[in-house]
N, C-alpha and C. Protein backbone atom coordinates (compact mmCIF):
# COMPACT_ATOMS: atom_id res chain seq x y z
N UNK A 1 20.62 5.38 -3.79
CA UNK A 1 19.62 5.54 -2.75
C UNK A 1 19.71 6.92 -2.09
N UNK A 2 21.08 7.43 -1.85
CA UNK A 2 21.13 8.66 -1.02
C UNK A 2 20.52 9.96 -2.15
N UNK A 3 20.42 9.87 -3.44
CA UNK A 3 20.17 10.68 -4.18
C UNK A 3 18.10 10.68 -4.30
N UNK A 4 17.81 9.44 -4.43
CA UNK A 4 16.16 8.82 -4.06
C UNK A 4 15.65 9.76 -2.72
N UNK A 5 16.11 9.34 -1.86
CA UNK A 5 16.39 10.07 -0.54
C UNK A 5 16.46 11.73 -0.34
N UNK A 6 16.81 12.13 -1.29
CA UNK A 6 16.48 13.41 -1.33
C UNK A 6 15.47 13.92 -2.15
N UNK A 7 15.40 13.24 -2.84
CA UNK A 7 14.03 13.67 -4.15
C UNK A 7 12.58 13.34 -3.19
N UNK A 8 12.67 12.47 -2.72
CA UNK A 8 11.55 11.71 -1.30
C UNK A 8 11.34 12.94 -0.36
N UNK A 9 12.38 13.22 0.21
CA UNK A 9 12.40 14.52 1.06
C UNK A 9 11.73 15.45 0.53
N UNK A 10 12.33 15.83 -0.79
CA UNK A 10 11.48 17.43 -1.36
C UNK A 10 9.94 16.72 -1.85
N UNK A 11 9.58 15.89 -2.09
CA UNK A 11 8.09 16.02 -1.86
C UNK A 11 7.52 15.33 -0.85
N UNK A 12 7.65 15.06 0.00
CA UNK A 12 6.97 15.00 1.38
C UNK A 12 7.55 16.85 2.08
N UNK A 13 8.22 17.54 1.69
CA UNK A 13 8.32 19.12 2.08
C UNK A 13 7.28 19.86 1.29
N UNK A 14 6.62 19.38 -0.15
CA UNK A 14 5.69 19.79 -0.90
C UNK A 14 4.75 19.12 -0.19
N UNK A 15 4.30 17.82 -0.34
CA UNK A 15 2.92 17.65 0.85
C UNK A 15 2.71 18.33 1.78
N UNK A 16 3.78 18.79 2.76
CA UNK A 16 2.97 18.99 4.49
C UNK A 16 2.94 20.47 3.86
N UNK A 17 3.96 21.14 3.35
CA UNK A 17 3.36 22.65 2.42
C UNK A 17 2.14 22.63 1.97
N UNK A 18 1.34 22.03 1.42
CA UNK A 18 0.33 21.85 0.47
C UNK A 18 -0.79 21.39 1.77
N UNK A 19 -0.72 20.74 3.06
CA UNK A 19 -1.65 20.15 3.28
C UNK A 19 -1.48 20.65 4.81
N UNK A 20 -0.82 21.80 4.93
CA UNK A 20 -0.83 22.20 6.22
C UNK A 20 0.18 21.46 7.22
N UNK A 21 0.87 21.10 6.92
CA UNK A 21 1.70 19.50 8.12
C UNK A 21 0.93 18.66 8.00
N UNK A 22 0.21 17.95 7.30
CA UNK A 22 -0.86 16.82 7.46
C UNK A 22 -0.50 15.70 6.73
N UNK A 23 0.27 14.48 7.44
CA UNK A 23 1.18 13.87 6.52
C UNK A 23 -0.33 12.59 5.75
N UNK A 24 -0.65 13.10 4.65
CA UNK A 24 -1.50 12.67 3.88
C UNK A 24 -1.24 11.49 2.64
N UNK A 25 -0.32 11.49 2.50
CA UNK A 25 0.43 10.06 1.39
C UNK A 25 1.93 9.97 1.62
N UNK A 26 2.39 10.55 2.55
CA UNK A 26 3.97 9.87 2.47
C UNK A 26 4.41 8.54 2.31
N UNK A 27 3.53 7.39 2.72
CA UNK A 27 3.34 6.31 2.20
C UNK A 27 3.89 6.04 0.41
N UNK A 28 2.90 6.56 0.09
CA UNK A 28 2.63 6.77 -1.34
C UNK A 28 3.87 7.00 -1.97
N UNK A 29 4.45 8.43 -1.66
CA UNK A 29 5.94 8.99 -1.83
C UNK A 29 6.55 8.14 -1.82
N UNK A 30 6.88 7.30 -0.96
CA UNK A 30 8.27 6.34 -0.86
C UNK A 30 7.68 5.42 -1.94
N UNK A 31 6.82 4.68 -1.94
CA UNK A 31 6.62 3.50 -2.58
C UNK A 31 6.54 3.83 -4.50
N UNK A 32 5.60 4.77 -4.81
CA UNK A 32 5.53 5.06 -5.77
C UNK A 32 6.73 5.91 -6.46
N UNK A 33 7.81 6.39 -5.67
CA UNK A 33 8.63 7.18 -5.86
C UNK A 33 10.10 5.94 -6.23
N UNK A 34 10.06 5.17 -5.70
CA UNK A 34 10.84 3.92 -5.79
C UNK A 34 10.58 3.20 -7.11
N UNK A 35 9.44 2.70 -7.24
CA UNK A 35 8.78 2.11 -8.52
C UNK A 35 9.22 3.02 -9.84
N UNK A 36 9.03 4.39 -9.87
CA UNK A 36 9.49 5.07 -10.62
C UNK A 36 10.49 5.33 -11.21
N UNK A 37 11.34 4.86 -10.29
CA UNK A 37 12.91 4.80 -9.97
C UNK A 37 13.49 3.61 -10.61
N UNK A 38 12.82 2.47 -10.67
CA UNK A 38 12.90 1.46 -11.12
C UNK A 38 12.67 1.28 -12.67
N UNK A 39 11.41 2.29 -12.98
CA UNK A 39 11.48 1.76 -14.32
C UNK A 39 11.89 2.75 -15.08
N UNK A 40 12.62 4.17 -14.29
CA UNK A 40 13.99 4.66 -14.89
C UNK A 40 15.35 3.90 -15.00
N UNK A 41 15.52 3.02 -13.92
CA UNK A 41 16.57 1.94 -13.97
C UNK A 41 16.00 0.72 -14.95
N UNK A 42 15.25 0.34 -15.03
CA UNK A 42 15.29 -0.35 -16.07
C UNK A 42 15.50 0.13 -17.15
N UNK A 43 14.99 0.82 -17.86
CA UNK A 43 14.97 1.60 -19.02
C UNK A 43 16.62 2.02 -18.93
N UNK A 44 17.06 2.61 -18.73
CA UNK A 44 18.57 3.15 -19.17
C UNK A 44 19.07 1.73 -18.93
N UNK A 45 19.37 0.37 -17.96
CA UNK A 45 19.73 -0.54 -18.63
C UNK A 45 19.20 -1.36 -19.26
N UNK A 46 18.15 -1.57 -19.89
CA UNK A 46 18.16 -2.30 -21.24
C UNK A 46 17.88 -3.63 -20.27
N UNK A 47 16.97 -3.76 -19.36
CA UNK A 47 16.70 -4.90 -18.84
C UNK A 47 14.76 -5.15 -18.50
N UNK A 48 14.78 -6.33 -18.53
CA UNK A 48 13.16 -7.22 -18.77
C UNK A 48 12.82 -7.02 -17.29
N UNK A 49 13.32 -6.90 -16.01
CA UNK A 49 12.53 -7.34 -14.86
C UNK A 49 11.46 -6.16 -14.56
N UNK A 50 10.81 -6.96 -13.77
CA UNK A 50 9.88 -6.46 -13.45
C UNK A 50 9.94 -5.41 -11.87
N UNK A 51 9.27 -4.54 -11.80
CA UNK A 51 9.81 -2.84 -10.91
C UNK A 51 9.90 -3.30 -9.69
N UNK A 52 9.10 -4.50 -9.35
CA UNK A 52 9.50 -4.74 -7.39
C UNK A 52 10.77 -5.17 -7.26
N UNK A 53 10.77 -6.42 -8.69
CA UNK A 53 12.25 -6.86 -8.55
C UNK A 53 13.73 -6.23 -8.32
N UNK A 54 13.69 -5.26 -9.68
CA UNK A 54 14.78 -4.12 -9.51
C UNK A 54 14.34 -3.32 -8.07
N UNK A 55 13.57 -3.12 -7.55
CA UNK A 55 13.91 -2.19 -6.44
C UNK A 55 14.18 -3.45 -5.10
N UNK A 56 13.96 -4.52 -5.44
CA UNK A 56 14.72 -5.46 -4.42
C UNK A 56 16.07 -5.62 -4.28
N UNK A 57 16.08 -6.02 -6.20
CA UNK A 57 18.07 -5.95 -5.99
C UNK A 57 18.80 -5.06 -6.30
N UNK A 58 18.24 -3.56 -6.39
CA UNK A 58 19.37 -2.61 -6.80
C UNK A 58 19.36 -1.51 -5.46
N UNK A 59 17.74 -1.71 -4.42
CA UNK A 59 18.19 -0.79 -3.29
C UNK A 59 17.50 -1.55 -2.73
N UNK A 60 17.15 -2.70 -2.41
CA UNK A 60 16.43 -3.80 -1.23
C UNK A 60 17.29 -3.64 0.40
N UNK A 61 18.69 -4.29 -0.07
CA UNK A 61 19.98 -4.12 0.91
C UNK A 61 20.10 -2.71 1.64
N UNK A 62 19.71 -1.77 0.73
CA UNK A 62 20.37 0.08 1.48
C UNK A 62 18.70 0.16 2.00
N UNK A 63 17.95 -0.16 1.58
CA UNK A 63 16.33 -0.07 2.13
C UNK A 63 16.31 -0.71 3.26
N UNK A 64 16.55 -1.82 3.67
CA UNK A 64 16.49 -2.29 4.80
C UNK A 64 17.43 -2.36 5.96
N UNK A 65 18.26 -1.99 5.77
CA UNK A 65 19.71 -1.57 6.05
C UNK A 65 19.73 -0.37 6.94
N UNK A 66 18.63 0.44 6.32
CA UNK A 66 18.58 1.75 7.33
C UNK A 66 17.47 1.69 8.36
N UNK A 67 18.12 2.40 9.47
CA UNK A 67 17.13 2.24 10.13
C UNK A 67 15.98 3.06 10.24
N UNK A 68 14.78 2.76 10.99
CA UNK A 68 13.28 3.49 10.73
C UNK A 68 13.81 4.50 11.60
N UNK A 69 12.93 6.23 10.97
CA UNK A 69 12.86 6.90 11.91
C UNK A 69 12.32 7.18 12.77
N UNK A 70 12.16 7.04 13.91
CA UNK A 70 11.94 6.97 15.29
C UNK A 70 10.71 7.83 15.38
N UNK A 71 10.78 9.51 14.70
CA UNK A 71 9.97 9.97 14.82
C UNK A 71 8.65 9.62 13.85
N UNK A 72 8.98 8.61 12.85
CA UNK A 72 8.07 8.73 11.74
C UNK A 72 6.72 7.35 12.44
N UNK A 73 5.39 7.83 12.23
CA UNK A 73 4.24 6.82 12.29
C UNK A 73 4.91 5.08 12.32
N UNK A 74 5.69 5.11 11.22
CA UNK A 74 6.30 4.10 11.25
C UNK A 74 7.21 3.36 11.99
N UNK A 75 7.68 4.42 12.42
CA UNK A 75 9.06 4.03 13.41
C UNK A 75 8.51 3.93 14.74
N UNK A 76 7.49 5.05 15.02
CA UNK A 76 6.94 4.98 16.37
C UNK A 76 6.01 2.95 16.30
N UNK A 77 5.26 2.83 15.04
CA UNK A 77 4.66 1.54 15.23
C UNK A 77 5.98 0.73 15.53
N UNK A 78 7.03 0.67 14.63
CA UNK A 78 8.03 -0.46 14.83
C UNK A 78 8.73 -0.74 16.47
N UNK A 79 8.64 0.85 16.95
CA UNK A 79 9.14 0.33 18.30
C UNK A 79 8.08 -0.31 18.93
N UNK A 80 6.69 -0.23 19.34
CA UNK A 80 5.87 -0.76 19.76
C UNK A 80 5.56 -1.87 19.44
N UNK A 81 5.56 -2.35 18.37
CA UNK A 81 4.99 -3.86 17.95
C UNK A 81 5.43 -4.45 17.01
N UNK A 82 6.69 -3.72 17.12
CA UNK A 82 7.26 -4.89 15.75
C UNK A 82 7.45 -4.63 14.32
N UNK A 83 6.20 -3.85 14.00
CA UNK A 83 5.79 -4.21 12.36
C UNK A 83 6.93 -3.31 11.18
N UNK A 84 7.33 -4.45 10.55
CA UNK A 84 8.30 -3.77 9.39
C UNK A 84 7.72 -2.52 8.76
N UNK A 85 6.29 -2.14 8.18
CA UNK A 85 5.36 -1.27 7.58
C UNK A 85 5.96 -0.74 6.10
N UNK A 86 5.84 0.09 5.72
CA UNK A 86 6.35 0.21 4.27
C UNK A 86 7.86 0.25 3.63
N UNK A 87 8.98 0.31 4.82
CA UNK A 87 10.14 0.04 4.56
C UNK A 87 10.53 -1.52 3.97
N UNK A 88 9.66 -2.10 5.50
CA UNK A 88 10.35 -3.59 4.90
C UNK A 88 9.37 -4.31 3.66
N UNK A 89 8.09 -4.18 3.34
CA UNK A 89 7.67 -4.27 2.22
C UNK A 89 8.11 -3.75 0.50
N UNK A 90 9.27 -2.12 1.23
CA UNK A 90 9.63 -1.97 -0.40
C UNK A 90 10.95 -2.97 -0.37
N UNK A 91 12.21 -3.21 0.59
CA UNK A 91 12.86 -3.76 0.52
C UNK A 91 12.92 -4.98 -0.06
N UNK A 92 11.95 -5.64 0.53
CA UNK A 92 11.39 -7.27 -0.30
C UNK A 92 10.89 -7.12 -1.26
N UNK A 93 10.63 -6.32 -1.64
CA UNK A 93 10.42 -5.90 -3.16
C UNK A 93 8.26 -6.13 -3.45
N UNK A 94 7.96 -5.62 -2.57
CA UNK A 94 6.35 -5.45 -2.51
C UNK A 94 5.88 -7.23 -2.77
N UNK A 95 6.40 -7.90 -1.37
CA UNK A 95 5.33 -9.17 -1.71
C UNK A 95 3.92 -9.04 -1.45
N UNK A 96 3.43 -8.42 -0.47
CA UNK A 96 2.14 -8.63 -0.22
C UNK A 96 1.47 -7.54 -1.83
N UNK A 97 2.00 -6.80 -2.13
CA UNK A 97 1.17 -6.28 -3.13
C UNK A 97 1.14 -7.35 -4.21
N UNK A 98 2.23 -8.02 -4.76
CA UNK A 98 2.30 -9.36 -5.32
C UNK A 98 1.23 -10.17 -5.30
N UNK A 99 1.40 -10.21 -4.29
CA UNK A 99 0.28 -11.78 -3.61
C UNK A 99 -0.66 -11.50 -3.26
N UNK A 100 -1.52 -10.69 -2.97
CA UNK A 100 -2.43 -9.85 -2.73
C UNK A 100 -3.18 -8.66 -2.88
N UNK A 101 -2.67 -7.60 -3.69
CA UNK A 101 -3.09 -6.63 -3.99
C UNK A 101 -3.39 -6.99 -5.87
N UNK A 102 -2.70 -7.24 -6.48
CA UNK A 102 -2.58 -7.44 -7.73
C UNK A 102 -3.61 -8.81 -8.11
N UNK A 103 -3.58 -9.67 -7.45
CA UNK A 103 -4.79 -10.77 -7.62
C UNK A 103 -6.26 -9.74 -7.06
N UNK A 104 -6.51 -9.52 -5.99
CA UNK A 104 -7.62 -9.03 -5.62
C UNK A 104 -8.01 -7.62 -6.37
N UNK A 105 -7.50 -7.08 -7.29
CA UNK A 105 -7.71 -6.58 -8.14
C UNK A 105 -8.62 -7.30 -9.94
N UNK A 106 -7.81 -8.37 -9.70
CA UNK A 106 -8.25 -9.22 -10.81
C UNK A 106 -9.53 -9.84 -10.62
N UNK A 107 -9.49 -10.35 -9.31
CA UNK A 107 -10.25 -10.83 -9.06
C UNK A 107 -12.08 -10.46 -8.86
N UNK A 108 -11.34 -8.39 -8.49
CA UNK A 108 -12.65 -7.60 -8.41
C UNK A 108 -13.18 -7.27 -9.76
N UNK A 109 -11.87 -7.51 -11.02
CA UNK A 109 -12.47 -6.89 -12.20
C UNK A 109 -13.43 -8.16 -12.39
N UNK A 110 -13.11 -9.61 -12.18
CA UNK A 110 -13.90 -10.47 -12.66
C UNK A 110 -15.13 -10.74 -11.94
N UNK A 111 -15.25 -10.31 -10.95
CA UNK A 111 -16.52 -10.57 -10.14
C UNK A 111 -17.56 -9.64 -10.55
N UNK A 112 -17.09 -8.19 -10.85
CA UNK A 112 -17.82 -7.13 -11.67
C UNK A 112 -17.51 -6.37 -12.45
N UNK A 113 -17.67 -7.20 -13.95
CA UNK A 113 -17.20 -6.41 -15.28
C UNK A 113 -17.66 -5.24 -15.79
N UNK A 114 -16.37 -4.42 -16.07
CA UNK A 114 -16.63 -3.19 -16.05
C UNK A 114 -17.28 -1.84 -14.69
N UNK A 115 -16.72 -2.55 -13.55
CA UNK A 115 -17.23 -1.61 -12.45
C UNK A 115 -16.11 -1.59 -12.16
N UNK A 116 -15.11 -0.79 -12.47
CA UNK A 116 -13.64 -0.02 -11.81
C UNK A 116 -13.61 -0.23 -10.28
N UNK A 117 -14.83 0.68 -9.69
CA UNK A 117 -14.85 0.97 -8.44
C UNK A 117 -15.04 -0.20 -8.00
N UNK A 118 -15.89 -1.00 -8.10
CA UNK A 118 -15.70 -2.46 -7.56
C UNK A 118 -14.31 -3.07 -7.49
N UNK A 119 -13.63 -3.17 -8.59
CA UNK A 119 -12.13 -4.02 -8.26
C UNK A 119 -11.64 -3.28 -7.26
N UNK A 120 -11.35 -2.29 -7.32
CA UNK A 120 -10.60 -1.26 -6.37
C UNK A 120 -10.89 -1.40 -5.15
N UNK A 121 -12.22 -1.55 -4.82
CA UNK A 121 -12.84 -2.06 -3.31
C UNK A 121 -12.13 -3.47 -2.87
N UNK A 122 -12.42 -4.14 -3.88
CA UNK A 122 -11.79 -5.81 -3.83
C UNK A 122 -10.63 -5.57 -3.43
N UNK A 123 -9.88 -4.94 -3.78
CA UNK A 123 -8.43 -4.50 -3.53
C UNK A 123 -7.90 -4.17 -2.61
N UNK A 124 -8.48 -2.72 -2.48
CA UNK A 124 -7.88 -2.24 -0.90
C UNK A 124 -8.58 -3.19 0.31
N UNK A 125 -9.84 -3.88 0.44
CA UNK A 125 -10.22 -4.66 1.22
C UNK A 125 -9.68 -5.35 1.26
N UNK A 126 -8.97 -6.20 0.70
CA UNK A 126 -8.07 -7.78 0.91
C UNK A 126 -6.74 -7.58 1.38
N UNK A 127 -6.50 -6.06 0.64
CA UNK A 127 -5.15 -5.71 1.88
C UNK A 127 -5.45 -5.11 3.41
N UNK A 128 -6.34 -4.80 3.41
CA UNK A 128 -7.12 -4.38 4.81
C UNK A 128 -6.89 -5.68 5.74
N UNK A 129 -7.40 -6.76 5.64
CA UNK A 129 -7.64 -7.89 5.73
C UNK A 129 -6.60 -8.63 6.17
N UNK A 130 -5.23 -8.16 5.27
CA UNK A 130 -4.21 -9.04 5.54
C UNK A 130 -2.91 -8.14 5.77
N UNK A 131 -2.58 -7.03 5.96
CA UNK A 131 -1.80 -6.56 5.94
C UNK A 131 -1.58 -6.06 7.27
N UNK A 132 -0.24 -5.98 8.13
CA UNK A 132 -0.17 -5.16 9.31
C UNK A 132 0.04 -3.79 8.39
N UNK A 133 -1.14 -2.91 8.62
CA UNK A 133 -1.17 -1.28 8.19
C UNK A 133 -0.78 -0.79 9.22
N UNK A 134 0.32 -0.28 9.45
CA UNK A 134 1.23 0.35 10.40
C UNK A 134 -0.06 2.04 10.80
N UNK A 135 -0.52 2.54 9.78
CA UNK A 135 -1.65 3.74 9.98
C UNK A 135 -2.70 3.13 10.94
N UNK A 136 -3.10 2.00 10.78
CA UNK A 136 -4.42 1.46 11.89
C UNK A 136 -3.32 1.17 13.28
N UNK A 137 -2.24 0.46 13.23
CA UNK A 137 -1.69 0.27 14.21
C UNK A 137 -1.43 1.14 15.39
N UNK A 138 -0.70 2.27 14.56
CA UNK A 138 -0.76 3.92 14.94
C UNK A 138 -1.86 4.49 15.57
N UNK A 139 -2.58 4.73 14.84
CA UNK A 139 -3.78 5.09 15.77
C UNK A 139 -4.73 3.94 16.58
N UNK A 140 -4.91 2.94 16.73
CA UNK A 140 -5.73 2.07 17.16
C UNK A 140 -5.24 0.86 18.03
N UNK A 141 -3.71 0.76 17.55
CA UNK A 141 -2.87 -0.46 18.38
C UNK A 141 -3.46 -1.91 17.99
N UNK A 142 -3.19 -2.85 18.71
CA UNK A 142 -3.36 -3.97 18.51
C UNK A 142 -4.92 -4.51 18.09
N UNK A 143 -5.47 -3.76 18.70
CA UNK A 143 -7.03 -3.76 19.26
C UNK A 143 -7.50 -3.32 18.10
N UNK A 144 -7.52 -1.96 17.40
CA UNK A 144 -7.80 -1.45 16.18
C UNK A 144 -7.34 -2.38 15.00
N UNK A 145 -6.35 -2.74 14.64
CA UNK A 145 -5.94 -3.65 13.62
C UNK A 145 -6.57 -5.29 13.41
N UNK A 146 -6.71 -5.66 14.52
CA UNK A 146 -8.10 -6.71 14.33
C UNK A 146 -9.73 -6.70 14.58
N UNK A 147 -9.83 -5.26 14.84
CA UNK A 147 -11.08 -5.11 14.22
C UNK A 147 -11.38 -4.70 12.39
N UNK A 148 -10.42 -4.12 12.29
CA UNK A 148 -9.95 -3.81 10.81
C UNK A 148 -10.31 -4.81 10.20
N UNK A 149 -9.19 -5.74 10.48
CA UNK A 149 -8.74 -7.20 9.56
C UNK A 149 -10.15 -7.95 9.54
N UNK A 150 -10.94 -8.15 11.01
CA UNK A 150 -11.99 -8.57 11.03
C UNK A 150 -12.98 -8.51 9.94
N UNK A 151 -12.83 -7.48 9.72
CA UNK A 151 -14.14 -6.81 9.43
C UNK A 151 -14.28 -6.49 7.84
N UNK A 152 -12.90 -6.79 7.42
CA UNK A 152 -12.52 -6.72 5.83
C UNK A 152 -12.74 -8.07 6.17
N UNK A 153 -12.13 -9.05 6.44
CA UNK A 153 -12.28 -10.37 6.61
C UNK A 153 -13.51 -11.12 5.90
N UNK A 154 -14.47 -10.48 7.04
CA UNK A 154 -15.95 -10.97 7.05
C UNK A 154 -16.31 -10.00 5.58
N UNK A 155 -16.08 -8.96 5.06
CA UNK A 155 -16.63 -8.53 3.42
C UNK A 155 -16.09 -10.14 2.60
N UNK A 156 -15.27 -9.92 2.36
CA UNK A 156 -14.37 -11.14 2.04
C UNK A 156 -15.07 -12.31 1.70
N UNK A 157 -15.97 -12.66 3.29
CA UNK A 157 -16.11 -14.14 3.23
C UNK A 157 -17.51 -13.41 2.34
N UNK A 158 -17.85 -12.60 2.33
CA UNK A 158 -19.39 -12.56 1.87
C UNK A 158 -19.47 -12.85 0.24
N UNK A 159 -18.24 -12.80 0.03
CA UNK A 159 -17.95 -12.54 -1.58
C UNK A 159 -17.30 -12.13 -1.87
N UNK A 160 -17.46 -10.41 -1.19
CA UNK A 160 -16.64 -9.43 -1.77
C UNK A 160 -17.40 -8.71 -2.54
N UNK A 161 -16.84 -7.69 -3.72
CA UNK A 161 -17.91 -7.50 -4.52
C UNK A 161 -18.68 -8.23 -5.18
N UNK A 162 -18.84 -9.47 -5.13
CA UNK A 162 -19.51 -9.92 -5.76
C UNK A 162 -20.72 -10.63 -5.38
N UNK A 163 -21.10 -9.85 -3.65
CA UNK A 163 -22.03 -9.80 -3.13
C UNK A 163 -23.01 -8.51 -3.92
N UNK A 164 -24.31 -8.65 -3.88
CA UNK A 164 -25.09 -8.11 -4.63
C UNK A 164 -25.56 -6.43 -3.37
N UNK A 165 -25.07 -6.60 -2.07
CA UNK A 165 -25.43 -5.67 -1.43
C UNK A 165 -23.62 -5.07 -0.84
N UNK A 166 -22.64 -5.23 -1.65
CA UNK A 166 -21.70 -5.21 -1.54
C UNK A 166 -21.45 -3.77 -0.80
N UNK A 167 -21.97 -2.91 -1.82
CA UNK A 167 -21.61 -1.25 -1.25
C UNK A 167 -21.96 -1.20 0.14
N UNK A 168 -23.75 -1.80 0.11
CA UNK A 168 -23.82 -1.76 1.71
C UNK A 168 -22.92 -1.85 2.78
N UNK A 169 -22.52 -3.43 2.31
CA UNK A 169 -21.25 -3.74 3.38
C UNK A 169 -20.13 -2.92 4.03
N UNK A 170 -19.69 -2.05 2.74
CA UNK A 170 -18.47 -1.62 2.55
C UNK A 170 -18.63 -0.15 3.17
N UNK A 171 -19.94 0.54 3.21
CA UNK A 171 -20.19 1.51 4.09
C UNK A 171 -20.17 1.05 5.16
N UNK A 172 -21.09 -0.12 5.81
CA UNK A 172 -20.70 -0.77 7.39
C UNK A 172 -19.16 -0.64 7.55
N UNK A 173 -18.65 -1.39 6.86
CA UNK A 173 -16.87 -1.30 7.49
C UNK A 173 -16.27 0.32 7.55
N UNK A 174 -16.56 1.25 6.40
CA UNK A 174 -16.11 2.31 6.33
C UNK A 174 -16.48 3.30 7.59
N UNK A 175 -17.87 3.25 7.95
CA UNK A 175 -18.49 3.78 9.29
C UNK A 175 -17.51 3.43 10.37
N UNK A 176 -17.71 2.28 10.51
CA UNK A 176 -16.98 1.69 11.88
C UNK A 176 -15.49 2.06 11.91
N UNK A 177 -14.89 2.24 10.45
CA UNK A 177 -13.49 2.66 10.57
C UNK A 177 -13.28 4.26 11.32
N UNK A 178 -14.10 5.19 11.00
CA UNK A 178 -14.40 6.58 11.16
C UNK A 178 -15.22 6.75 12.36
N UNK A 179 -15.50 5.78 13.43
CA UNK A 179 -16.26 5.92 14.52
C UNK A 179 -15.18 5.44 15.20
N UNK A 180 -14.16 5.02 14.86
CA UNK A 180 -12.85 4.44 16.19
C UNK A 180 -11.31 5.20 15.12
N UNK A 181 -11.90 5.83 14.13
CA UNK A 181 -10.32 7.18 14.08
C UNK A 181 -9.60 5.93 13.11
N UNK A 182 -10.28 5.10 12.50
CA UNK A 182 -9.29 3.98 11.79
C UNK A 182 -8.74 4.43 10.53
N UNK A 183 -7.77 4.51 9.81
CA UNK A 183 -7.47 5.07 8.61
C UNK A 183 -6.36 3.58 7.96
N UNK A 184 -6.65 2.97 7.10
CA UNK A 184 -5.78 2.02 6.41
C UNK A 184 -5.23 2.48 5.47
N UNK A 185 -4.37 3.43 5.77
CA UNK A 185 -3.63 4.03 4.77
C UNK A 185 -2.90 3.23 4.07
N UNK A 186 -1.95 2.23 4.66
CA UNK A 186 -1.20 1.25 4.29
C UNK A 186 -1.77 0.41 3.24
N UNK A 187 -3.13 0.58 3.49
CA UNK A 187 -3.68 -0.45 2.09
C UNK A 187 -4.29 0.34 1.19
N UNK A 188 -4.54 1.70 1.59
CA UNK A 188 -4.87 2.52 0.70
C UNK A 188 -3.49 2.94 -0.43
N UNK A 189 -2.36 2.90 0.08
CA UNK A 189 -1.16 2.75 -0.77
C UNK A 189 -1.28 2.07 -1.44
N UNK A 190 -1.29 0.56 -0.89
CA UNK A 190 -1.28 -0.24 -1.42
C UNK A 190 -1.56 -0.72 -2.62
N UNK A 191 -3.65 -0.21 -2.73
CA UNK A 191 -4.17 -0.06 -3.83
C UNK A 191 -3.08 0.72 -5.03
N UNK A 192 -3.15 2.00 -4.97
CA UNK A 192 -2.62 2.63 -5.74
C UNK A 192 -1.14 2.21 -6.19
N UNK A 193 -0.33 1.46 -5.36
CA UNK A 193 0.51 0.75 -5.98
C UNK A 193 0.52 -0.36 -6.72
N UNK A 194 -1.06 -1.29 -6.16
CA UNK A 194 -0.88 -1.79 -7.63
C UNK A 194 -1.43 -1.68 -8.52
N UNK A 195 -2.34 -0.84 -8.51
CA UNK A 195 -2.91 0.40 -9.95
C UNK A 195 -1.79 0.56 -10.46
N UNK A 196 -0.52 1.02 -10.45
CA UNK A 196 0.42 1.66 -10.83
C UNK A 196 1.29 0.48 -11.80
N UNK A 197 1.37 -0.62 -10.68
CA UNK A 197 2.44 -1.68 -10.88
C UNK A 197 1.31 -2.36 -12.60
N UNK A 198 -0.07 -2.35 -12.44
CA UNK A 198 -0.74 -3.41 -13.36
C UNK A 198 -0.76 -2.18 -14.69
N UNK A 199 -0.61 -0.62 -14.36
CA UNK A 199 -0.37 -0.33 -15.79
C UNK A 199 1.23 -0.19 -16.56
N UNK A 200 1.78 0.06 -15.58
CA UNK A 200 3.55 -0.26 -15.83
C UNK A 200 3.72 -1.61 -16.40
N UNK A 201 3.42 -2.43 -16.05
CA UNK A 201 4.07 -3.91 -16.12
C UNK A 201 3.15 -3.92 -17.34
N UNK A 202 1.85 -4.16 -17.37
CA UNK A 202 1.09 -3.97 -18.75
C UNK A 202 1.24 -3.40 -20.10
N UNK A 203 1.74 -1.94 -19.49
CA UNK A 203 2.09 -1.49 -21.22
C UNK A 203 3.36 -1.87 -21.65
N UNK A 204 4.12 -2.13 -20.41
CA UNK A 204 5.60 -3.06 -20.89
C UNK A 204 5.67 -4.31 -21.66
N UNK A 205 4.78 -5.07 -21.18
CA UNK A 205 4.51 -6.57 -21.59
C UNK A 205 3.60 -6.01 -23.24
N UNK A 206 2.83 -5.19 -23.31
CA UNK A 206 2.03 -4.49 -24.51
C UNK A 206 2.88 -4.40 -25.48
């Protein structure tokens, strides 16, 4: 982990280089940087599990173990309200992407075959929906995060994509996110982690 930990460091020092200080996917960094890590650890040992698993039981314990930094989005949400945010999700080894990101993906490919962008909507919306996103929390507090959830919620009940005025919808929620400073980064990770996790685990199982 202390070696992870530094490789993490030098590219979140390449992001805020690259983006002015504008912490734009550090999210991303940890999570996708872990996963990676995993199916380098798998691979040199010669083992079947699957990448949340190994990063549960080979750095779950040193992941959760440490504490949040105080100064980070994250740490500032955790003192305020609690929320574990992307530490304690990689520690447990990504359940909500499990249980939620990876179905609502499936679920968007089947509602509209062959529209990419549709699953992907399905996706990050259902983690919108259900996830404390420590980024909405951050900027919006308690108040912001259930209008969020709301409001993915209600896409949700409509169908989802597989409402016929779907995009419409999904600009309504996107507006309203950008008229109160809302950013769901946390599920915007999210997505992309399990983009990541369904072609890893896929060409493995392939």
């Amino acid at each position: 982990m202390s070696v992870l930990r530094k490789v993490g460091v030098a590219a979140e020092a390449a992001m805020l280089r690259a983006t002015g200080g504008v912490n734009t996917h550090r999210g991303a960094i940890w999570a996708l940087g872990l996963l990676s890590a995993a199916l380098g650890w798998r691979t040199s040992h010669g083992v079947a599990l699957p990448c949340c698993e190994v990063v549960q039981r080979v750095w779950g314990a040193a992941i959760l173990g440490t504490a949040q930094q105080a100064s980070s989005h994250g740490g500032i949400v955790h003192q305020r309200y609690g929320s574990g945010g992307a530490r304690v999700e990689a520690g447990l080894g990504f359940p909500f992407i499990r249980s939620i990101g990876l179905p609502a993906l499936q679920k968007g490919r089947d509602l509209c075959p062959g529209d990419e962008e549709a699953a992907r909507v399905q996706c990050c919306i259902a983690l919108i929906a259900r996830l404390e996103d420590t980024n909405i929390l951050y900027r919006g507090g308690i108040k912001g995060l259930a209008y969020a959830q709301t409001g993915a919620e209600m896409f949700l009940r409509r169908g989802g994509v597989g409402d016929p005025a779907w995009r419409k919808h999904a600009q309504a929620l996107h507006h309203g996110f950008v008229s109160r400073r809302l950013s769901p980064g946390g599920a915007a990770d999210g997505l992309a982690i399990s983009l990541f996790l369904e072609r890893t685990e896929n060409a493995r199982l392939h």
